[in-house]
N, C-alpha and C. Protein backbone atom coordinates (compact mmCIF):
# COMPACT_ATOMS: atom_id res chain seq x y z
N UNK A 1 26.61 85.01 190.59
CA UNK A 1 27.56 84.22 189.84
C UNK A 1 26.88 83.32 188.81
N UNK A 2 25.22 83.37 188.67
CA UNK A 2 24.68 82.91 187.91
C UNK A 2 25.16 82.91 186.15
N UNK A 3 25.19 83.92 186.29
CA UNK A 3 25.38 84.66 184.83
C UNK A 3 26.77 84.21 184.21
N UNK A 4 27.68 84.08 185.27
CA UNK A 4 29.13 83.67 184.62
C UNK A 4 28.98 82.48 183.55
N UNK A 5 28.35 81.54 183.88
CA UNK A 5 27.93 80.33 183.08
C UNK A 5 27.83 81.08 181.51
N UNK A 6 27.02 81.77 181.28
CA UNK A 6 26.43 82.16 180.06
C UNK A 6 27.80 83.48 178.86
N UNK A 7 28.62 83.31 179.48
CA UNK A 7 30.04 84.58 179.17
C UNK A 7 30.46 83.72 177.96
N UNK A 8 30.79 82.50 178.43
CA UNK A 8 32.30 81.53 177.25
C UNK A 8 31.42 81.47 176.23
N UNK A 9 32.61 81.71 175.11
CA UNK A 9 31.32 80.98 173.98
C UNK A 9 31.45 79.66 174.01
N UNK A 10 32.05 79.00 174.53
CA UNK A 10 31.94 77.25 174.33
C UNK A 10 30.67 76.96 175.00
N UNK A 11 30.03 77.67 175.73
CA UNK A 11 28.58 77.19 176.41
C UNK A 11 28.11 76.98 175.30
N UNK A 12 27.60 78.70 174.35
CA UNK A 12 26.61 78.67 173.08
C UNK A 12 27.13 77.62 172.01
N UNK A 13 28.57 77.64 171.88
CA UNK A 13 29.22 76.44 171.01
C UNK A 13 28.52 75.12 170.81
N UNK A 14 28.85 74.69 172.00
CA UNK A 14 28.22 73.41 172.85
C UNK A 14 26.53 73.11 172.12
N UNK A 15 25.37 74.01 172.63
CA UNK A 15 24.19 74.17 172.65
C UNK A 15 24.05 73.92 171.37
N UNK A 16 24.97 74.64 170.56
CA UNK A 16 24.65 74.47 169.13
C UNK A 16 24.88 73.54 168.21
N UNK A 17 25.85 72.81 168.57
CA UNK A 17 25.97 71.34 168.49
C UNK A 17 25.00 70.08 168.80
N UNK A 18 24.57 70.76 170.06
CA UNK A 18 23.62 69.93 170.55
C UNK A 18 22.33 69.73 169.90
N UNK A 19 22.04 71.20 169.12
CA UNK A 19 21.01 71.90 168.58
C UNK A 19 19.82 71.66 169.25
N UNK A 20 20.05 72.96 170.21
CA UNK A 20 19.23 73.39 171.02
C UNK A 20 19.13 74.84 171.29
N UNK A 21 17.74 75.22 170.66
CA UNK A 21 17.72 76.97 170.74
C UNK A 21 17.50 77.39 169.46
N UNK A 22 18.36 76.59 168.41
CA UNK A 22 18.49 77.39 166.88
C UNK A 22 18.99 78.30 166.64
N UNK A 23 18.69 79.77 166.17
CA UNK A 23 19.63 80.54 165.63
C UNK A 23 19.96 81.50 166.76
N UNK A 24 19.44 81.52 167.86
CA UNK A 24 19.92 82.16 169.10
C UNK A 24 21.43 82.35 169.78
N UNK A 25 21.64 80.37 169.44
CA UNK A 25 23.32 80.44 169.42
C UNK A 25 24.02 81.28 168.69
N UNK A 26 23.83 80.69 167.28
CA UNK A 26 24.38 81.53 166.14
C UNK A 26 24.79 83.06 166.32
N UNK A 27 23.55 83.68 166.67
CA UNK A 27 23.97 84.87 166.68
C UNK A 27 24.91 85.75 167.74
N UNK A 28 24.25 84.94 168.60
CA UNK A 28 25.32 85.14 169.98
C UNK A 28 26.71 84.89 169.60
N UNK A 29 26.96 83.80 169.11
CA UNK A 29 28.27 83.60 168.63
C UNK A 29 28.82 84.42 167.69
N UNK A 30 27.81 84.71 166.48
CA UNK A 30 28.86 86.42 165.91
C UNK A 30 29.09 87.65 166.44
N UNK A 31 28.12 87.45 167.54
CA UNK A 31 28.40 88.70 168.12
C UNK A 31 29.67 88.61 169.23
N UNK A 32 30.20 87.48 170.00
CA UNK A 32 30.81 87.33 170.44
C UNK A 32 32.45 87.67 169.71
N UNK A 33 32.03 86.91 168.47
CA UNK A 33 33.22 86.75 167.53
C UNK A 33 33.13 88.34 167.23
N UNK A 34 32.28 89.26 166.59
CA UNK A 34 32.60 90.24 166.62
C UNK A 34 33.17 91.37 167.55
N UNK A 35 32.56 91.10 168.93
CA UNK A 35 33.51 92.19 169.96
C UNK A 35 34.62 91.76 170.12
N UNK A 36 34.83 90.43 170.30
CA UNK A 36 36.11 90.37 170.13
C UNK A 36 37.31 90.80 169.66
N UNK A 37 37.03 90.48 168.82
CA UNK A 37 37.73 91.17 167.39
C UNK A 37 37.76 92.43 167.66
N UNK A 38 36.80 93.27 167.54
CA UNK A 38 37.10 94.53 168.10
C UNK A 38 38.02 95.37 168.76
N UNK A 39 37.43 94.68 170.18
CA UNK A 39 38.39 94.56 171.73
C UNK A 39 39.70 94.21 171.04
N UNK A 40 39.80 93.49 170.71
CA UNK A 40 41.51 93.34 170.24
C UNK A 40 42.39 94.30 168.95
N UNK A 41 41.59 94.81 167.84
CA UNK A 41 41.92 95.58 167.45
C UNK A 41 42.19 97.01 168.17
N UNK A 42 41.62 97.24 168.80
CA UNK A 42 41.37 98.52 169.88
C UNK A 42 42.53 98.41 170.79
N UNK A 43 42.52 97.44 171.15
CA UNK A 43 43.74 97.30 172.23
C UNK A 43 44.97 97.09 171.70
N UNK A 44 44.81 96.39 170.32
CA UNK A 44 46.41 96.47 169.78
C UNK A 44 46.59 97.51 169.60
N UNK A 45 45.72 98.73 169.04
CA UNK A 45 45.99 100.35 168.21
C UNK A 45 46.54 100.75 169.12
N UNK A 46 46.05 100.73 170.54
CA UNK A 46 46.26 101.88 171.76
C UNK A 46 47.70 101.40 172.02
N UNK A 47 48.34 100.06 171.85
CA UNK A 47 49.54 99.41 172.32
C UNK A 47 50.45 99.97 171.23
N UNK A 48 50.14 99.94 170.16
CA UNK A 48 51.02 100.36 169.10
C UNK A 48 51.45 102.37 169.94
N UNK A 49 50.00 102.59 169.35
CA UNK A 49 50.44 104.08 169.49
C UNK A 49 51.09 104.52 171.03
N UNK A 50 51.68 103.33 171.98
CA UNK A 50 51.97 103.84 172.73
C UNK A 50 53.49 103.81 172.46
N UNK A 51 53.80 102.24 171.80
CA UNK A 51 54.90 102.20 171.63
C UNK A 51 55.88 102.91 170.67
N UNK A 52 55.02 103.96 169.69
CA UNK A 52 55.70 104.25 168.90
C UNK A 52 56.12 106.14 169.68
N UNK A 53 55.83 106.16 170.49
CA UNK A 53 56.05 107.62 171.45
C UNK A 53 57.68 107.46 171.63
């Protein structure tokens, strides 16, 4: 359950505020922001194309 800590981005958020680490946050955080985004496009498509059956 270690690892759960490290999932939210408000941890890396946080850190980076704090500025601690440097661009480590950063990137973590676009990458976060990017699957996201993703994941949700993906999941809206599959919701659409179900609803339009």
């Amino acid at each position: 359950m270690q690892w759960l800590k490290y999932s939210p981005f408000m941890y890396y958020g946080f850190r980076l505020l704090l500025k601690k680490g440097g661009l480590q946050e950063v990137w973590v955080l676009l990458a976060m922001a990017l699957g996201y985004r993703i994941c949700t496009y993906f999941c809206l498509r599959k919701r659409i194309n179900i609803c339009q059956l």
